[in-house]
N, C-alpha and C. Protein backbone atom coordinates (compact mmCIF):
# COMPACT_ATOMS: atom_id res chain seq x y z
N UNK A 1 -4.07 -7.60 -6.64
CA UNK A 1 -4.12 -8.29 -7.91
C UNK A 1 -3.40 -9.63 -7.82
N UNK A 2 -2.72 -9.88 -6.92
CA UNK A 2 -1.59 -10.84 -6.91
C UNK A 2 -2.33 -11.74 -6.05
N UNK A 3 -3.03 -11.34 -5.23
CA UNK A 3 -4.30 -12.97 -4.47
C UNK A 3 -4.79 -12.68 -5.32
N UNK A 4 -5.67 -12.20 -6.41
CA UNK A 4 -6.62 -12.42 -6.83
C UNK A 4 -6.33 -13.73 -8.10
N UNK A 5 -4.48 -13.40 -8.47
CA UNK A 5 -4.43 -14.73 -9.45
C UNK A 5 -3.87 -15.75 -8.60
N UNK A 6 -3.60 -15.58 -7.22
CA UNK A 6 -3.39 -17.32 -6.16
C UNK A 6 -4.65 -17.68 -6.28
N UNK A 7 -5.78 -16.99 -5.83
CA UNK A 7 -7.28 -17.88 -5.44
C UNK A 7 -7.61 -18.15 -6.98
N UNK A 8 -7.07 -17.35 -7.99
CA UNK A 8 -7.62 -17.98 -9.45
C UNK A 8 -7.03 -19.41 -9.56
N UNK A 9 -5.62 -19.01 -9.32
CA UNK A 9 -5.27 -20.59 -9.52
C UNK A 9 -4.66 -21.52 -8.58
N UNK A 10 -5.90 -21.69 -7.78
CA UNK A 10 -6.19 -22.71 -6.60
C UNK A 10 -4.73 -22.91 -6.05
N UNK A 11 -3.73 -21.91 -5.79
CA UNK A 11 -2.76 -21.98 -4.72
C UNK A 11 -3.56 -21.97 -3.38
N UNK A 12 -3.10 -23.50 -2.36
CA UNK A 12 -3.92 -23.49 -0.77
C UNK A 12 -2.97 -22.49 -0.30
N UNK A 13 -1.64 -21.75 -0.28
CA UNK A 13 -1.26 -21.17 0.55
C UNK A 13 -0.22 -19.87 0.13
N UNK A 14 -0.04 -18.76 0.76
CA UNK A 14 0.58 -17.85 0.31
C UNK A 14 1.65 -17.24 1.37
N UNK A 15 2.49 -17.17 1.38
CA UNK A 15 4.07 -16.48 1.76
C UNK A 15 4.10 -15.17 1.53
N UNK A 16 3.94 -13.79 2.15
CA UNK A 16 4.40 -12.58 1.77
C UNK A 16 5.39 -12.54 3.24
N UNK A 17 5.86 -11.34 2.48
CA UNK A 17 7.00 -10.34 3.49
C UNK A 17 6.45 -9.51 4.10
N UNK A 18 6.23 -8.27 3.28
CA UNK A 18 5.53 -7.06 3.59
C UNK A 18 3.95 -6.94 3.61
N UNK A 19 3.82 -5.85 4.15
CA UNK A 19 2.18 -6.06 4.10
C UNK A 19 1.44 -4.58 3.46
N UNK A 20 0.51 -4.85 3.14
CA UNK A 20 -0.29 -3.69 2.38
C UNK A 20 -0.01 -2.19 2.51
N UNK A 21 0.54 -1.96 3.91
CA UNK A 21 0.42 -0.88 4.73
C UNK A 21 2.30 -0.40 4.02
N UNK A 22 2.96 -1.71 4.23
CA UNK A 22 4.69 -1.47 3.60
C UNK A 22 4.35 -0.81 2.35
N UNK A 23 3.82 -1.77 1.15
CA UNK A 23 3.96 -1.35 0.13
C UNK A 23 3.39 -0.11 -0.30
N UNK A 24 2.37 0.48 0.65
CA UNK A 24 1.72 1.95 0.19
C UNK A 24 3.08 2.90 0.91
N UNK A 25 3.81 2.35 1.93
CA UNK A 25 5.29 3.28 1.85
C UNK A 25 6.15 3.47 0.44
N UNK A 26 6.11 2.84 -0.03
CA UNK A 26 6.77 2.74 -1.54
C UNK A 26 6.57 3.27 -2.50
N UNK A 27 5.19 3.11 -2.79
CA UNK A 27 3.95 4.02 -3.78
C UNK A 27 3.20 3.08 -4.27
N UNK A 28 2.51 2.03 -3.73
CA UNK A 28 2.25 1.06 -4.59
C UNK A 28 0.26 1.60 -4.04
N UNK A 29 -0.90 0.67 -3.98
CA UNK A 29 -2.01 1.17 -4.03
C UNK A 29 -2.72 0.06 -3.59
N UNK A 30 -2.16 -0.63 -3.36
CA UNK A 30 -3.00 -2.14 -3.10
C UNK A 30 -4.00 -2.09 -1.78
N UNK A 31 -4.25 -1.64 -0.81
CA UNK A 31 -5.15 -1.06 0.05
C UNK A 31 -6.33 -0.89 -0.92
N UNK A 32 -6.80 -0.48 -1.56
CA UNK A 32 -7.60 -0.21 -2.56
C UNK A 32 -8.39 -1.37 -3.48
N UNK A 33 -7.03 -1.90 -4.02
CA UNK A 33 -8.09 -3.43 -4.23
C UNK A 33 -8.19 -4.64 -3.76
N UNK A 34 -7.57 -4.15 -1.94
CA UNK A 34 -7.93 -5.05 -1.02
C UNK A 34 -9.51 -4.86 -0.75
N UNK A 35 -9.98 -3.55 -0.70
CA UNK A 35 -10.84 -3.17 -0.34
C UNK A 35 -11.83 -3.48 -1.18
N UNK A 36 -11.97 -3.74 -2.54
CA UNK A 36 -12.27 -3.51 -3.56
C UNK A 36 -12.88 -5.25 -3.94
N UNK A 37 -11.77 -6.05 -3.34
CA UNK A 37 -12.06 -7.81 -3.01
C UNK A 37 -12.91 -7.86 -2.19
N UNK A 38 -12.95 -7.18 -0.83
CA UNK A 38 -13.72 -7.40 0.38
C UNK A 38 -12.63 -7.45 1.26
N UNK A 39 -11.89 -7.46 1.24
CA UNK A 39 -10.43 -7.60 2.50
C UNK A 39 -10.00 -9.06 2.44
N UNK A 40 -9.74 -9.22 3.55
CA UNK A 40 -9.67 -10.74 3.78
C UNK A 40 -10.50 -11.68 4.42
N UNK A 41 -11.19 -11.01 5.28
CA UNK A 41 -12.15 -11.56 5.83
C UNK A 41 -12.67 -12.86 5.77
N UNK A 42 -12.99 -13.09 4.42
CA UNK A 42 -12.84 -14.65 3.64
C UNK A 42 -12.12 -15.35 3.43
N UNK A 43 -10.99 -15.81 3.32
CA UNK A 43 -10.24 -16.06 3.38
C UNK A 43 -9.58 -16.93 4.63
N UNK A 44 -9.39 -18.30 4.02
CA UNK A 44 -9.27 -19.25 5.22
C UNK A 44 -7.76 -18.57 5.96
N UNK A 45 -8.10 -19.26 7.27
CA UNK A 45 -7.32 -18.56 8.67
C UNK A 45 -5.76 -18.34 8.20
N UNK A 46 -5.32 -19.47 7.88
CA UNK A 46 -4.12 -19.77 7.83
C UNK A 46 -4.05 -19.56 6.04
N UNK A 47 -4.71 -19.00 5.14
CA UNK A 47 -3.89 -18.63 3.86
C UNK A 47 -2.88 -18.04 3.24
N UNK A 48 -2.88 -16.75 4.10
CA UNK A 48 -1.62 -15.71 4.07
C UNK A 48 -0.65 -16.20 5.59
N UNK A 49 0.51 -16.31 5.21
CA UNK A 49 1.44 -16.35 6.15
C UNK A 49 3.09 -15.96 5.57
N UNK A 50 3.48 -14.50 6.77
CA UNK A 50 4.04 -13.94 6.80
C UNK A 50 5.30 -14.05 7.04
N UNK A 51 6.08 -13.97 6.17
CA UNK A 51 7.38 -14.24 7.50
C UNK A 51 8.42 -13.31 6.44
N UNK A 52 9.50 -13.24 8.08
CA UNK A 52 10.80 -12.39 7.75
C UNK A 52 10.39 -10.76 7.12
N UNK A 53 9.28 -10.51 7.84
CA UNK A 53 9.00 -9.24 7.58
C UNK A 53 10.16 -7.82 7.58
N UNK A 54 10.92 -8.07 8.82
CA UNK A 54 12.01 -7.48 8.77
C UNK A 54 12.79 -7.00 7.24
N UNK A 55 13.60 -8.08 7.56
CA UNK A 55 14.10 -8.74 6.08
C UNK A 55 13.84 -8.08 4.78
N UNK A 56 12.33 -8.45 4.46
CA UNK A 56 11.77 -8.35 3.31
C UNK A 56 11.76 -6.48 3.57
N UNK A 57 11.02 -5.38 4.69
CA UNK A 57 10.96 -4.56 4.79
C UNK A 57 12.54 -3.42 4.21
N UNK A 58 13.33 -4.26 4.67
CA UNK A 58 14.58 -3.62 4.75
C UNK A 58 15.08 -3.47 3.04
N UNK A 59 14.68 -4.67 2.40
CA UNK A 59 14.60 -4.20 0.56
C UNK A 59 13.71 -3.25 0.31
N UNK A 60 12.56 -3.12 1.03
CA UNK A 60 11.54 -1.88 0.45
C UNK A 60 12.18 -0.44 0.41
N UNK A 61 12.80 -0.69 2.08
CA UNK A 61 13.45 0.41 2.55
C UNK A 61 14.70 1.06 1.48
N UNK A 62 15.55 0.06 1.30
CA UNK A 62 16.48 0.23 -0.13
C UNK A 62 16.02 0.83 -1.33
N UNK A 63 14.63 -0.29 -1.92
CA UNK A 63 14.16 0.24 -3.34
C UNK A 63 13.79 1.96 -2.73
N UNK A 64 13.39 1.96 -1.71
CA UNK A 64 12.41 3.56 -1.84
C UNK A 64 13.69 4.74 -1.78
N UNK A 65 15.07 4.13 -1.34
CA UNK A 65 16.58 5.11 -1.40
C UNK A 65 17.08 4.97 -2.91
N UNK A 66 16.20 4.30 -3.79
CA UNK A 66 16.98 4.77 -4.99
C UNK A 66 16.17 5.80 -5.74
N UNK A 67 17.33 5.96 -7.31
CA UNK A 67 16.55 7.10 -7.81
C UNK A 67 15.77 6.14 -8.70
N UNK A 68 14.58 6.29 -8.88
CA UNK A 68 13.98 5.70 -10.32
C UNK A 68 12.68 6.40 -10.24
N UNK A 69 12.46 5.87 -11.47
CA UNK A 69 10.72 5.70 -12.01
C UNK A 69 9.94 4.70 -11.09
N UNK A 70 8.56 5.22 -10.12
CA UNK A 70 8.15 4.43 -9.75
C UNK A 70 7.61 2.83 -10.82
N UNK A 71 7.20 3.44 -11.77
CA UNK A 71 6.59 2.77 -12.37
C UNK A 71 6.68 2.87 -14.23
């Protein structure tokens, strides 16, 4: 849902941490309406770029050690 409002509003480039595969560690679902877009496939070469995956992983790792409501 979150590319779907960058390519709405003509952002040329995007920064994530984690990747689809992290956030379904968490509980999240986005695999689904990656799939659901077409993947990426389309998507010029250099649009998504990743960094400090580590980093960013190691907060997932945190949020998923607390107690809460996923959602």
């Amino acid at each position: 849902m979150c590319l779907a409002a960058c390519l709405w509003a003509n952002i040329d480039k995007v920064y994530y941490g984690c990747t689809i595969a992290d956030n379904a560690m968490i509980g999240f679902r986005d695999q689904r309406f990656d799939e659901l877009m077409g993947g990426r496939k389309n998507l010029p070469k250099d649009y998504l770029v990743q960094l400090n995956h580590d980093d960013c992983l190691k907060l997932f790792k945190d949020y998923q050690e607390m107690t809460h409501n996923l959602y």
